[in-house]
Protein backbone atom coordinates (compact mmCIF):
# COMPACT_ATOMS: atom_id res chain seq x y z
CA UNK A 1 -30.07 90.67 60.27
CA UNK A 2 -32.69 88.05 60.67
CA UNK A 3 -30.53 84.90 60.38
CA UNK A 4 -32.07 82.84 63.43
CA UNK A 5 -35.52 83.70 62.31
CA UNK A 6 -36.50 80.13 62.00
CA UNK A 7 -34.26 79.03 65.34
CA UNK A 8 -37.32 79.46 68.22
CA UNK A 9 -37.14 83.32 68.22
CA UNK A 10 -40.47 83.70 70.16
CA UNK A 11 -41.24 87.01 68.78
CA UNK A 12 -40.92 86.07 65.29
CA UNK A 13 -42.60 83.46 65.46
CA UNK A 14 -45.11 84.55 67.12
CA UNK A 15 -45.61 87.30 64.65
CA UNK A 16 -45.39 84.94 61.55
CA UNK A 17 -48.51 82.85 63.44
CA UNK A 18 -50.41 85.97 63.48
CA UNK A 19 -49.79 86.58 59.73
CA UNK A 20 -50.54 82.74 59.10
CA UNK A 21 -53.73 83.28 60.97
CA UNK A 22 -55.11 86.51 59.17
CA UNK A 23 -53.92 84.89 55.66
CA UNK A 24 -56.73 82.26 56.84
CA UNK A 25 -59.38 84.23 57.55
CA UNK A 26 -58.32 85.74 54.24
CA UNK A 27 -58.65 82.70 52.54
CA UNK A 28 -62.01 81.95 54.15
CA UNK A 29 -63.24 84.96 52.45
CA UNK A 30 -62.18 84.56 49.15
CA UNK A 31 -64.03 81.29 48.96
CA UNK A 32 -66.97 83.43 50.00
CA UNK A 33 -66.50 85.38 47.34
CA UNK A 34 -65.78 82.44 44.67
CA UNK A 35 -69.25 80.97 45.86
CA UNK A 36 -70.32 84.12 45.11
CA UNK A 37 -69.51 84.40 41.66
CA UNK A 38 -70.06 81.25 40.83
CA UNK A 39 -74.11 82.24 42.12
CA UNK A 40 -73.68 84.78 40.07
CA UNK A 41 -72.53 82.42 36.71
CA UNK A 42 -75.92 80.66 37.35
CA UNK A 43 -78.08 83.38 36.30
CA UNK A 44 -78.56 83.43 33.09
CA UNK A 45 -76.28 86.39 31.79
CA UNK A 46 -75.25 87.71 28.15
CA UNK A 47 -71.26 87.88 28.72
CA UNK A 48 -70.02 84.48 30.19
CA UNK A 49 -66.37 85.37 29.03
CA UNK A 50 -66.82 88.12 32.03
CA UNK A 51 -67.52 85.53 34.54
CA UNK A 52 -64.81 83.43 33.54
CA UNK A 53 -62.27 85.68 33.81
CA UNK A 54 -63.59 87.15 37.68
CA UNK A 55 -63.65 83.58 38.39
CA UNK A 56 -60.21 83.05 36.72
CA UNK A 57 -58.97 86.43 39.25
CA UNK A 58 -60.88 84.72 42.13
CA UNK A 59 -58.42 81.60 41.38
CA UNK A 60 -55.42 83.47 41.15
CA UNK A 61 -56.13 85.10 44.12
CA UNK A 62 -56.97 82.34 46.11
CA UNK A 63 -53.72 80.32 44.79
CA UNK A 64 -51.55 83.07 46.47
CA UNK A 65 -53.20 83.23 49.86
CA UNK A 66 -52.72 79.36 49.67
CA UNK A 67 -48.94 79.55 48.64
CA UNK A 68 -48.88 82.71 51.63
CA UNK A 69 -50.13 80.21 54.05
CA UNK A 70 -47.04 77.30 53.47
CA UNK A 71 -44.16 79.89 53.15
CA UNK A 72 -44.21 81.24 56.92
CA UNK A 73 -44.10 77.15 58.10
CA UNK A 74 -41.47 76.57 55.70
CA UNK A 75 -39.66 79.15 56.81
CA UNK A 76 -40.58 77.97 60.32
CA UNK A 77 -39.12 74.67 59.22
CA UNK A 78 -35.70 76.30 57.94
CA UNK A 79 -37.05 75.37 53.97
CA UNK A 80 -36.80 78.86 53.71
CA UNK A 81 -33.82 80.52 54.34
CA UNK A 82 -34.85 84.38 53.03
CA UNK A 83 -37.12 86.25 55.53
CA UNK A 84 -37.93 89.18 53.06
CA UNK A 85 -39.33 86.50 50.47
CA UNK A 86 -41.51 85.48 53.25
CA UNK A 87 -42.71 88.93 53.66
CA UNK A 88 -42.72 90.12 50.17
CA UNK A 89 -45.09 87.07 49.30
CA UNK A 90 -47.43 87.86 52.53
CA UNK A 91 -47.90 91.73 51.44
CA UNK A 92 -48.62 90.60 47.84
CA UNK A 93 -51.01 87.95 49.17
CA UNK A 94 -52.81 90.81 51.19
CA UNK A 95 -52.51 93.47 48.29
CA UNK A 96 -54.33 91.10 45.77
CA UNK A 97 -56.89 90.39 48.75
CA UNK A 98 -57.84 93.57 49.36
CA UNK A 99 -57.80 94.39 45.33
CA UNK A 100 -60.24 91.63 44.80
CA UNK A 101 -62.53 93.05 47.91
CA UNK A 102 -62.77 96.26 45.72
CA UNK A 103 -63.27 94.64 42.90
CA UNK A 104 -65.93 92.19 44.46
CA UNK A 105 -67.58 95.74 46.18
CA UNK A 106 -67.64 97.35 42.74
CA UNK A 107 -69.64 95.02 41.09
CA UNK A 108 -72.34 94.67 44.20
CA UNK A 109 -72.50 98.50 43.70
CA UNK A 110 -72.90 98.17 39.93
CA UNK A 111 -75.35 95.83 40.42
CA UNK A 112 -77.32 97.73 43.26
CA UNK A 113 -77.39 100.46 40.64
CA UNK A 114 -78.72 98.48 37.33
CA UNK A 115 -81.42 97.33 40.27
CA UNK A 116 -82.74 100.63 41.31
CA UNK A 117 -83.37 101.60 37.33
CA UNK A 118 -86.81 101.79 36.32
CA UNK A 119 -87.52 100.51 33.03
C-alpha cells in the first residue's frame, strides 16, 4: 500500500518531517525533565534506589525518542523498507513521552502536597 514511501512522495515525507520534528521537541523535554531529577538526586533524600530507577525510566525514555528520531530518515533513505514499523515505533515513542509527563506531574503534585503540610 505504501511501497514508494521512501521514493520522493511529497506528502509522506512531508508528514514523516513533521513527526521527526515533534519527536525533537519531545526529546528536548525529556532532558528537561532528566535535569530535573537529577536536581532532585542532589537533595539529600532517604530512598536513592527511587531516584535511580526515575532516572533509569528517564533513560529509557529518552533512548526511544532517540531511536524514533533515526527510523523516519532511514526509512527516508530506503534502510527501512516497513512503513508500519516506522509508525509503530513513533506512537510508542510518544506513548512513553506522555507516560513519563504524568509521571513527572505526579511527583511535582506529591511534592506540592508534602510542602503545604504543617508539621
Amino acid at each position: 500500500m505504501i511501497r514508494g514511501a521512501g521514493q520522493g512522495n511529497a506528502l509522506t515525507n512531508a508528514a514523516l518531517e513533521a513527526a521527526l520534528r515533534s519527536l525533537q521537541a519531545n526529546a528536548q523535554r525529556i532532558e528537561g525533565a532528566s535535569a530535573e531529577i537529577a536536581a532532585l538526586d542532589a537533595q539529600p533524600s532517604g530512598s536513592p534506589a527511587f531516584t535511580e530507577v526515575l532516572q533509569a525510566g528517564v533513560r529509557q525514555a529518552d533512548q526511544a525518542a532517540r531511536t524514533s528520531e533515526v527510523l523516519p530518515l532511514d526509512m527516508l533513505a530506503g534502510k527501512v523498507g516497513d512503513f508500519h514499523e516506522v509508525a509503530a515505533t513513533l506512537k510508542q515513542s510518544e506513548l512513553m513521552f506522555k507516560f513519563s509527563l504524568e509521571v513527572r506531574n505526579k511527583l511535582i503534585e506529591a511534592y506540592r502536597e508534602t510542602m503545604r503540610m504543617t508539621v
